[in-house]
C-alpha atoms as a PDB file:
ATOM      1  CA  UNK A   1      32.973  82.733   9.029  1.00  0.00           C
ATOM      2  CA  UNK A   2      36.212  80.892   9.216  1.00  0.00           C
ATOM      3  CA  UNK A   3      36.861  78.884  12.397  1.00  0.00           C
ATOM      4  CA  UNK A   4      38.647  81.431  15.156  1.00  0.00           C
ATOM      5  CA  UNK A   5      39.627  80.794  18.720  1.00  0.00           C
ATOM      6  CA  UNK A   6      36.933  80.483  21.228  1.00  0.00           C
ATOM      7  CA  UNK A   7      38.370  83.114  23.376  1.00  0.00           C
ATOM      8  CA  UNK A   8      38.580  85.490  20.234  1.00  0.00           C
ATOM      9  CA  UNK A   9      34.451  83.841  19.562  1.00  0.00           C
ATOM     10  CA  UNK A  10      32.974  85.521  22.760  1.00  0.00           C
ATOM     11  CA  UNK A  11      34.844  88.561  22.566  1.00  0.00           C
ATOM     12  CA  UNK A  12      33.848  89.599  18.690  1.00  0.00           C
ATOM     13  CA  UNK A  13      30.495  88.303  20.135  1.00  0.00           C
ATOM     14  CA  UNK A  14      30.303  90.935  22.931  1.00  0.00           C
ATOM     15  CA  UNK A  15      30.171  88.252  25.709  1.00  0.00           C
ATOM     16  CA  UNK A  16      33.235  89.671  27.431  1.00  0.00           C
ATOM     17  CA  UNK A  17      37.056  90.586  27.001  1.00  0.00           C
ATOM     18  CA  UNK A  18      39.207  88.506  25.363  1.00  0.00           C
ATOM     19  CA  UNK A  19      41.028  88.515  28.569  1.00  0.00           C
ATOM     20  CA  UNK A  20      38.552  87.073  30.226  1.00  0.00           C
ATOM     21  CA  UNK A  21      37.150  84.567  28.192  1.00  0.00           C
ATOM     22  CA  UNK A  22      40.400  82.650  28.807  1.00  0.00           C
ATOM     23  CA  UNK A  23      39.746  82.878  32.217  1.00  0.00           C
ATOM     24  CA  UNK A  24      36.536  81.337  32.258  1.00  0.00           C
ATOM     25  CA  UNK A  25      37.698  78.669  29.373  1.00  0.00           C
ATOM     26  CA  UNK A  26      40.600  77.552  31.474  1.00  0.00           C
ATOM     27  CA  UNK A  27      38.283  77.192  34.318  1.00  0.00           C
ATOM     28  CA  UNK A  28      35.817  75.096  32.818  1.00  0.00           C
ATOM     29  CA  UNK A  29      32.999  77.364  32.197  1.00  0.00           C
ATOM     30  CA  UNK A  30      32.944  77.592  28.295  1.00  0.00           C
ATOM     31  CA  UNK A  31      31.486  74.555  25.733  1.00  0.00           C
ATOM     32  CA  UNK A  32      31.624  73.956  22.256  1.00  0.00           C
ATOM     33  CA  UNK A  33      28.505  71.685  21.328  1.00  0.00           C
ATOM     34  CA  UNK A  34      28.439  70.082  24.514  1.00  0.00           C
ATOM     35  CA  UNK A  35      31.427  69.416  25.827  1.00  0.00           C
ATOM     36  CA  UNK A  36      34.436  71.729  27.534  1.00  0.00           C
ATOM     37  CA  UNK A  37      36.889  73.418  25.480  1.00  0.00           C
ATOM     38  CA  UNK A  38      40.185  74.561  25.954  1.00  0.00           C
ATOM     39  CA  UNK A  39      42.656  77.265  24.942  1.00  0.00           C
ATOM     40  CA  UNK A  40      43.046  76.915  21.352  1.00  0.00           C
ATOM     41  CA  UNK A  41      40.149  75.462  20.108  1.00  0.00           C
ATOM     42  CA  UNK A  42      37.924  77.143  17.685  1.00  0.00           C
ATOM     43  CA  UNK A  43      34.915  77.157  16.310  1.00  0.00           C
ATOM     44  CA  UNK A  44      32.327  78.895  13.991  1.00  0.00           C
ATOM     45  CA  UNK A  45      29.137  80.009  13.292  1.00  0.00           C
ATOM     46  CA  UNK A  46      27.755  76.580  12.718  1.00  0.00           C
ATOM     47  CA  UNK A  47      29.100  75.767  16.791  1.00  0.00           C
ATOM     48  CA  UNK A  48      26.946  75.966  19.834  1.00  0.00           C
ATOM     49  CA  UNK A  49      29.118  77.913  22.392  1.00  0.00           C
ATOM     50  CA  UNK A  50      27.630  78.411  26.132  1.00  0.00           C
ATOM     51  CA  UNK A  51      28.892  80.115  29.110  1.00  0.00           C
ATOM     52  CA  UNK A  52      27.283  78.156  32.083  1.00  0.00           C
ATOM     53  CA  UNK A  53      25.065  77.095  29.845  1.00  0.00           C
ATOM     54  CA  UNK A  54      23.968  80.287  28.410  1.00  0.00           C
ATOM     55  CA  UNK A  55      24.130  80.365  24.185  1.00  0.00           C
ATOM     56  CA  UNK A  56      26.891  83.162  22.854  1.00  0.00           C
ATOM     57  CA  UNK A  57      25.158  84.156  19.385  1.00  0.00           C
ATOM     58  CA  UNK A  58      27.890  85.563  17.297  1.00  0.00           C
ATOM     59  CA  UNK A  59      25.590  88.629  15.230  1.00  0.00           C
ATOM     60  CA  UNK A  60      26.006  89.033  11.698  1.00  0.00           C
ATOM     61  CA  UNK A  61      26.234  92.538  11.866  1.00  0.00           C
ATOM     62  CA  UNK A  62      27.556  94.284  14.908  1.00  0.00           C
ATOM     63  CA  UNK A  63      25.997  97.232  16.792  1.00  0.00           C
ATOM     64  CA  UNK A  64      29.513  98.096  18.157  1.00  0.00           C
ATOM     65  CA  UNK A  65      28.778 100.437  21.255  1.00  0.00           C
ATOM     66  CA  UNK A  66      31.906 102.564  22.856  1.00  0.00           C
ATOM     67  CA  UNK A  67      30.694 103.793  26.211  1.00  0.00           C
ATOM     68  CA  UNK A  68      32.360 106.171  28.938  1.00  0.00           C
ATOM     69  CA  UNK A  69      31.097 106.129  32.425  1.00  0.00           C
ATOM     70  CA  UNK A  70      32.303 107.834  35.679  1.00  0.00           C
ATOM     71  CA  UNK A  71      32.048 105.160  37.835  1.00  0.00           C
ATOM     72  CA  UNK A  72      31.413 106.048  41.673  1.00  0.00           C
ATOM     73  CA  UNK A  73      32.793 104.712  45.196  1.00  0.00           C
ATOM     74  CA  UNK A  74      30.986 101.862  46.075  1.00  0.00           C
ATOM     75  CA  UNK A  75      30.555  99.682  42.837  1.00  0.00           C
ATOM     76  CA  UNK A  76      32.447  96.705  41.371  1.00  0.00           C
ATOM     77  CA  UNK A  77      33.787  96.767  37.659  1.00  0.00           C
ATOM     78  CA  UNK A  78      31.777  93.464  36.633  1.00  0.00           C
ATOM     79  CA  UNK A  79      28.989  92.162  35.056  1.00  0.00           C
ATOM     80  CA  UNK A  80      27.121  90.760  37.728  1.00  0.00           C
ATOM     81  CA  UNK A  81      28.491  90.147  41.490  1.00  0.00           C
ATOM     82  CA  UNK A  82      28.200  86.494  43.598  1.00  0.00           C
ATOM     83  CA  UNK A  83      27.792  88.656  46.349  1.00  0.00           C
ATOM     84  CA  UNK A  84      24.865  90.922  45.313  1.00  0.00           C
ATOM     85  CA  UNK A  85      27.179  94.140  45.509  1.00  0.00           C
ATOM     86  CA  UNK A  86      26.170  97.003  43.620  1.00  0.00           C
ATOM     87  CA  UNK A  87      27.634  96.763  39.631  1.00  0.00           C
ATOM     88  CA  UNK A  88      28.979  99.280  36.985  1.00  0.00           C
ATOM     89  CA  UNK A  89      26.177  97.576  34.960  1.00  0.00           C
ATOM     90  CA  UNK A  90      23.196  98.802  37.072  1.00  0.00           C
ATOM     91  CA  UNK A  91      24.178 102.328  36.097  1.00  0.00           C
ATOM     92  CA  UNK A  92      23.456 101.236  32.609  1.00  0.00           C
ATOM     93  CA  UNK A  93      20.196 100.133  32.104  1.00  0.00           C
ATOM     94  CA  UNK A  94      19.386 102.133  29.167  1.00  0.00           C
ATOM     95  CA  UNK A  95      21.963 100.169  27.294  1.00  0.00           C
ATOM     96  CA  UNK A  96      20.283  98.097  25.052  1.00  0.00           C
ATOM     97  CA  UNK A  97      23.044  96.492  23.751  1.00  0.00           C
ATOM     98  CA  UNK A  98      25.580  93.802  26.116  1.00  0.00           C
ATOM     99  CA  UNK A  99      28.135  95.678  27.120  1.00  0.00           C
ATOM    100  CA  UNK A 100      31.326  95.113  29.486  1.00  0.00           C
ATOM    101  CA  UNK A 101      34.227  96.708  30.868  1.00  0.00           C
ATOM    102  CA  UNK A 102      37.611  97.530  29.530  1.00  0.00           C
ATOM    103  CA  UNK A 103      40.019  97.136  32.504  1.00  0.00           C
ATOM    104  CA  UNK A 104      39.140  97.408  35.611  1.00  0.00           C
ATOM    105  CA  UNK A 105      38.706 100.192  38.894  1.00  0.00           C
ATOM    106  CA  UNK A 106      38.893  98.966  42.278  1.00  0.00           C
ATOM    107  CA  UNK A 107      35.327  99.304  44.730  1.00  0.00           C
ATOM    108  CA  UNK A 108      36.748 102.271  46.509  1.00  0.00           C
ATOM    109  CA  UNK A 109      37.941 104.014  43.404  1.00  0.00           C
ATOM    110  CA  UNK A 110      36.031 106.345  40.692  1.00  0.00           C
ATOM    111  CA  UNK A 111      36.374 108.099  37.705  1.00  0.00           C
ATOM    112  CA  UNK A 112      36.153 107.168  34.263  1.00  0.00           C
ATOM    113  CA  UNK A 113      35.507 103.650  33.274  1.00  0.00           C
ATOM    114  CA  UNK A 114      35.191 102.819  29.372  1.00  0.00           C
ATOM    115  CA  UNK A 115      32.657 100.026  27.946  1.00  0.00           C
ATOM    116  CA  UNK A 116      32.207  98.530  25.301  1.00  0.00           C
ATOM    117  CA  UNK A 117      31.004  95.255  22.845  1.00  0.00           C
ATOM    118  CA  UNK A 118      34.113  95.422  20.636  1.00  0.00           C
ATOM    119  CA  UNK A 119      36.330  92.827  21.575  1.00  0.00           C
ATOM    120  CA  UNK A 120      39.042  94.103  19.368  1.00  0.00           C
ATOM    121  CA  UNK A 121      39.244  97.616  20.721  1.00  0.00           C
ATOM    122  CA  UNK A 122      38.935  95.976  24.462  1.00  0.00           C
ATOM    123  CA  UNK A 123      42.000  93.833  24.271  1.00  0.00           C
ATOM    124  CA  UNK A 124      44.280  96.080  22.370  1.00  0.00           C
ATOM    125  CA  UNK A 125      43.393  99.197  24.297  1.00  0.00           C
ATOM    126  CA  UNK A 126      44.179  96.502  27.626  1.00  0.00           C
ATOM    127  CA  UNK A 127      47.063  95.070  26.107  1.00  0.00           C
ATOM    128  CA  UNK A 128      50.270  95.467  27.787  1.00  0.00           C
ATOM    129  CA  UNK A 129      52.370  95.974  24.519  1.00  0.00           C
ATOM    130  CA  UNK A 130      50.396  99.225  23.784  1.00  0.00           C
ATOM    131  CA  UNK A 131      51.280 101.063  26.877  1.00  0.00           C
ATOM    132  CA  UNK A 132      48.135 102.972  26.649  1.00  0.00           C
ATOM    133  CA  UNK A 133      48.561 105.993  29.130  1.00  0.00           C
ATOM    134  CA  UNK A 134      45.936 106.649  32.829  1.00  0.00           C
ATOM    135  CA  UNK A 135      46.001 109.571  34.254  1.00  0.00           C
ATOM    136  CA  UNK A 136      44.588 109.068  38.414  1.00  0.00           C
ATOM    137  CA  UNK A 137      43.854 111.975  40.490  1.00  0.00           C
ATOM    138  CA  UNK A 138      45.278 110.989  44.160  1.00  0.00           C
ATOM    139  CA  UNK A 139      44.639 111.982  47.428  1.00  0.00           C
ATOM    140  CA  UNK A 140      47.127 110.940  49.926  1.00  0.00           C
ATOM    141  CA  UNK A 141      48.391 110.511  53.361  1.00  0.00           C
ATOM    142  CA  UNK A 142      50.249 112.433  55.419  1.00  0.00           C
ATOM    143  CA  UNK A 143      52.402 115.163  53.505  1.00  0.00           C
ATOM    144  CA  UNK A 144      54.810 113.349  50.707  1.00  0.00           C
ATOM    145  CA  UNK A 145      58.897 113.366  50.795  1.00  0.00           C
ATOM    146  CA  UNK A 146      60.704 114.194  47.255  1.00  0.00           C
ATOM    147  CA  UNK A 147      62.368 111.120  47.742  1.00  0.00           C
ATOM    148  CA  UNK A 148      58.793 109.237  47.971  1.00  0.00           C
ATOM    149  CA  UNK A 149      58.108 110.871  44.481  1.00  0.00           C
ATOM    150  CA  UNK A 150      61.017 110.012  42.964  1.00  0.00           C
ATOM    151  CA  UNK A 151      60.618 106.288  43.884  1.00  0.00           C
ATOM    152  CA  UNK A 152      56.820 106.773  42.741  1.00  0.00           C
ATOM    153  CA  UNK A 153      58.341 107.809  39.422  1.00  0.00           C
ATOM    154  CA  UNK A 154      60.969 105.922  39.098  1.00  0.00           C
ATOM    155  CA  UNK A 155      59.047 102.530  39.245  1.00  0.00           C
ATOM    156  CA  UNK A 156      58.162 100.042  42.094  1.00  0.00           C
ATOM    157  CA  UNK A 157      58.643  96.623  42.046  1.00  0.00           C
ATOM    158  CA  UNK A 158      55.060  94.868  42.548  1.00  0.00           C
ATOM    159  CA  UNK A 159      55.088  91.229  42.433  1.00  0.00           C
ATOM    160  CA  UNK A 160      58.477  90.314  42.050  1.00  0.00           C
ATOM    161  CA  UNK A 161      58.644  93.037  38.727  1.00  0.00           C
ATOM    162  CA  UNK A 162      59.314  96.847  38.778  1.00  0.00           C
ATOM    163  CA  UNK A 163      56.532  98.978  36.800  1.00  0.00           C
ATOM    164  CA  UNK A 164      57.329 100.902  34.275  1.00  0.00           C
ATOM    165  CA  UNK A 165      58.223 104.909  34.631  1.00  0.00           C
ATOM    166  CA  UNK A 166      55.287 106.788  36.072  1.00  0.00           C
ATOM    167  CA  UNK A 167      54.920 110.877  35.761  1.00  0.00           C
ATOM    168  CA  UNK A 168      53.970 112.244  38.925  1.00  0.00           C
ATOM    169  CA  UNK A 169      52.702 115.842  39.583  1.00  0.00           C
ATOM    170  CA  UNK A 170      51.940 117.550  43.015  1.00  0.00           C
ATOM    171  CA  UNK A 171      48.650 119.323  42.638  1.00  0.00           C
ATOM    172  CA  UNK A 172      48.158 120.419  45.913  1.00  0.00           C
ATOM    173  CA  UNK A 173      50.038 120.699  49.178  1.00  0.00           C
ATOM    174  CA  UNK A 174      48.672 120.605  52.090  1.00  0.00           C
ATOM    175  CA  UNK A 175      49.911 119.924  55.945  1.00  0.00           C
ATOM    176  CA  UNK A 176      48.887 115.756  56.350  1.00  0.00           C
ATOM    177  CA  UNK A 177      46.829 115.787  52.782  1.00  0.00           C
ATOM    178  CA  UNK A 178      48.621 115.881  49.449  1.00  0.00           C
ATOM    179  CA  UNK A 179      46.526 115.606  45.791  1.00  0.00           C
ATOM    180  CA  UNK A 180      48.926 114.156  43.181  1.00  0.00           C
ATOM    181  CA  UNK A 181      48.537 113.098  39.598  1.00  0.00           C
ATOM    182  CA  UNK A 182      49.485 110.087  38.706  1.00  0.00           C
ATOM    183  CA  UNK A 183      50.095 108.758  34.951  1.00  0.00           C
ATOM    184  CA  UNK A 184      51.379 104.660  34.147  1.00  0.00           C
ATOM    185  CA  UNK A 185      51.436 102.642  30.886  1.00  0.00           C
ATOM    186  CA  UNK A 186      49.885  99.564  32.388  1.00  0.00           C
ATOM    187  CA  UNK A 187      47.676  98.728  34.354  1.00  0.00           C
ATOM    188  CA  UNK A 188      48.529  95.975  36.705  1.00  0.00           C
ATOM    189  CA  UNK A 189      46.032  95.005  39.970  1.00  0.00           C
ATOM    190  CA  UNK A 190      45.320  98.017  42.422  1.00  0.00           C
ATOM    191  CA  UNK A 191      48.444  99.289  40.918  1.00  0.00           C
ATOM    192  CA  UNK A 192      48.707 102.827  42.000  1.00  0.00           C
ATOM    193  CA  UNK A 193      47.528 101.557  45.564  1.00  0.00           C
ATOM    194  CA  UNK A 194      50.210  99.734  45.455  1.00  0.00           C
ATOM    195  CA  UNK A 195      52.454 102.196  44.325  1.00  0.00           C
ATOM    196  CA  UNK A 196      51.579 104.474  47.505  1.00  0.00           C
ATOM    197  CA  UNK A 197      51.560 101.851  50.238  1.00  0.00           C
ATOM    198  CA  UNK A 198      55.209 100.624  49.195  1.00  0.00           C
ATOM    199  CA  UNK A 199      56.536 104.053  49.810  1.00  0.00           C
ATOM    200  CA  UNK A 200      54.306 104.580  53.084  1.00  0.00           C
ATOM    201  CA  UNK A 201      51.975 106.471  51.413  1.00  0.00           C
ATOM    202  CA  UNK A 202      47.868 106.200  52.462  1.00  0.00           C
ATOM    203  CA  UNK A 203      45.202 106.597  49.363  1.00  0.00           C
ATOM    204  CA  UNK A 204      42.126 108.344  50.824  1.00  0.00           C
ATOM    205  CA  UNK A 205      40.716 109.001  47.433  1.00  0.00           C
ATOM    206  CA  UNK A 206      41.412 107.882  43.991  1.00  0.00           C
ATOM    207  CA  UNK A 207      40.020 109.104  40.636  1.00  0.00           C
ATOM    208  CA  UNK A 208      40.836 107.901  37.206  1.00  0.00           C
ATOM    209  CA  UNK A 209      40.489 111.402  34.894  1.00  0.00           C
ATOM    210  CA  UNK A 210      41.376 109.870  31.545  1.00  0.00           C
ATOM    211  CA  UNK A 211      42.413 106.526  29.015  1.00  0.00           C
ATOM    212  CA  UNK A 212      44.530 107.541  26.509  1.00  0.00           C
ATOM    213  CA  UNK A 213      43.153 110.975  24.865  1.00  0.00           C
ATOM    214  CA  UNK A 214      40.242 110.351  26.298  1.00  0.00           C
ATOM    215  CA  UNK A 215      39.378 112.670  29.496  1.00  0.00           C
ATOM    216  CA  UNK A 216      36.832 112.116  31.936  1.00  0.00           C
ATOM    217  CA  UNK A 217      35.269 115.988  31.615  1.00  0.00           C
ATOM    218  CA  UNK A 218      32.985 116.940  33.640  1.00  0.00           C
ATOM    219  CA  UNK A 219      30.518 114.028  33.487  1.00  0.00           C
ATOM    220  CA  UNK A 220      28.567 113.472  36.486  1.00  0.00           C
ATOM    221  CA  UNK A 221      29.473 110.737  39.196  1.00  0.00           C
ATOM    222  CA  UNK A 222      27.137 107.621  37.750  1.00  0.00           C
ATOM    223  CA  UNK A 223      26.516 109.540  34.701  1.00  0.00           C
ATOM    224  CA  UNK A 224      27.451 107.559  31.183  1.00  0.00           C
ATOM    225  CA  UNK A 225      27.916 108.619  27.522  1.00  0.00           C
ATOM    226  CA  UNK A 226      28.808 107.137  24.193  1.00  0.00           C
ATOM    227  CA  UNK A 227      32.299 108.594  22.963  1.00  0.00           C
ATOM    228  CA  UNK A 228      32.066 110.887  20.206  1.00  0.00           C
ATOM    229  CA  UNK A 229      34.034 110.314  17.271  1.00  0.00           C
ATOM    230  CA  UNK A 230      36.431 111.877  17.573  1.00  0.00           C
ATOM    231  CA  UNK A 231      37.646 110.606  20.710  1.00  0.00           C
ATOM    232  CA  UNK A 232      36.974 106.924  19.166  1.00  0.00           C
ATOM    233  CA  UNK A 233      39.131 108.848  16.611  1.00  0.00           C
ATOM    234  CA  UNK A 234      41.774 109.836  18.813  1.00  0.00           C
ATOM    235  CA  UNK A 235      42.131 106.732  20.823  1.00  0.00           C
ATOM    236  CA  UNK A 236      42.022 104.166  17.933  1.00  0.00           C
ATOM    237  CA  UNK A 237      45.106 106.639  16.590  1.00  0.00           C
ATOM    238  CA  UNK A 238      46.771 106.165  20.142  1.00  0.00           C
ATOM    239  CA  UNK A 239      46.566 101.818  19.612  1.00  0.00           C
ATOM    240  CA  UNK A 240      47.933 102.603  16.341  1.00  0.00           C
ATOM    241  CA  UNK A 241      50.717 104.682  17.484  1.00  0.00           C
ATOM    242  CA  UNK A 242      52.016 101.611  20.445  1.00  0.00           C
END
């Protein structure tokens, strides 16, 4: 194996995202035979890596795992919590292999949650260049104005930047309760929060129904399943297409 970057190292090994492994190497957690790294070094197979001192074994051959879950209200999209709140993990304990989560959902949010040990597919389906599309089933408050949807649509400006285009469908209309569906191309912190509470809106319930081609179905609420292949298929075709 030919030296690569560390961040690139933990995410082929399955640690984490590749995302994330820069977070923890720019804040000190990651070492390369002892001593701290930083973005941009590399190493190989003959390296010692650790996370908090734990050893990252880079596998010769890969079990690559590609996991969909439909994550309920109440749990937090890590690996393990400081403050002992229930995980996505602890709905997969038959999961022999060390899985992690591509993207995120918020505590109070559910739906369908992918997971997976391939750090490649991770960071390009999380990528911002791809624009891969989620579609969010949304319950808000009160009744909504066309004018709201239009801003919805049109982009809002989160953070000093303006989102990209959104679709937006009314499902149902109802006096003070209004189910919309919501589709972006990125996927930016709490974003379609956000997107509501800018335009007075109130989320009471928010459900991500699919990734890409991939759609949530009717998989039970804490439920998991590996993706067959043709929806591996269908959303490696979808990276391809970006």
């Amino acid at each position: 194996m030919a030296e690569i970057r560390i961040q690139k190292y933990l995410a082929e090994a399955g640690y984490c995202s590749r995302r994330r492994a820069e977070m923890l190497i720019e804040s000190g957690h990651v070492r390369k035979n002892g001593r701290p790294v930083r973005l941009g070094d590399k190493a190989s197979y003959k390296d010692i890596i650790t996370v908090d001192g734990e050893k990252v074994v880079m596998p010769r051959k890969k079990n690559f795992r590609y996991i969909m879950l439909n994550k309920p209200r109440g749990y937090v999209t890590t690996v393990s919590d400081e403050l002992d709140r229930r995980c996505v993990m602890d709905l997969l304990e038959d999961v022999e292999e060390r899985v992690y989560p591509v993207g995120r959902l918020d505590r109070n949010s559910e739906g369908l949650l992918l997971l997976t040990n391939d750090g490649k597919f991770a960071n390009d389906i999380m990528h911002p260049s791809r624009h891969i599309s989620k579609t969010y089933r949304v319950t808000v408050r009160p009744s909504v104005t066309e004018e709201q949807l239009a801003q919805i649509a049109a982009g809002i400006v989160l953070d000093g930047k303006k989102t990209l285009p959104a679709n937006v469908v009314v499902l149902h209309n109802e006096p003070n309760r209004v189910v919309l569906q919501i589709t972006i191309k990125e996927g930016r912190n709490r974003q379609i929060r956000r997107m509501c509470e800018a335009v007075g809106l109130e989320v009471a319930r928010l459900r991500r129904t699919s990734v890409g081609p991939v759609r949530l179905g009717m998989l039970k609420p804490g439920a998991w399943r590996d993706l067959t292949p043709d929806e591996l298929r269908a959303i490696r075709n979808a990276i391809g297409k970006e």
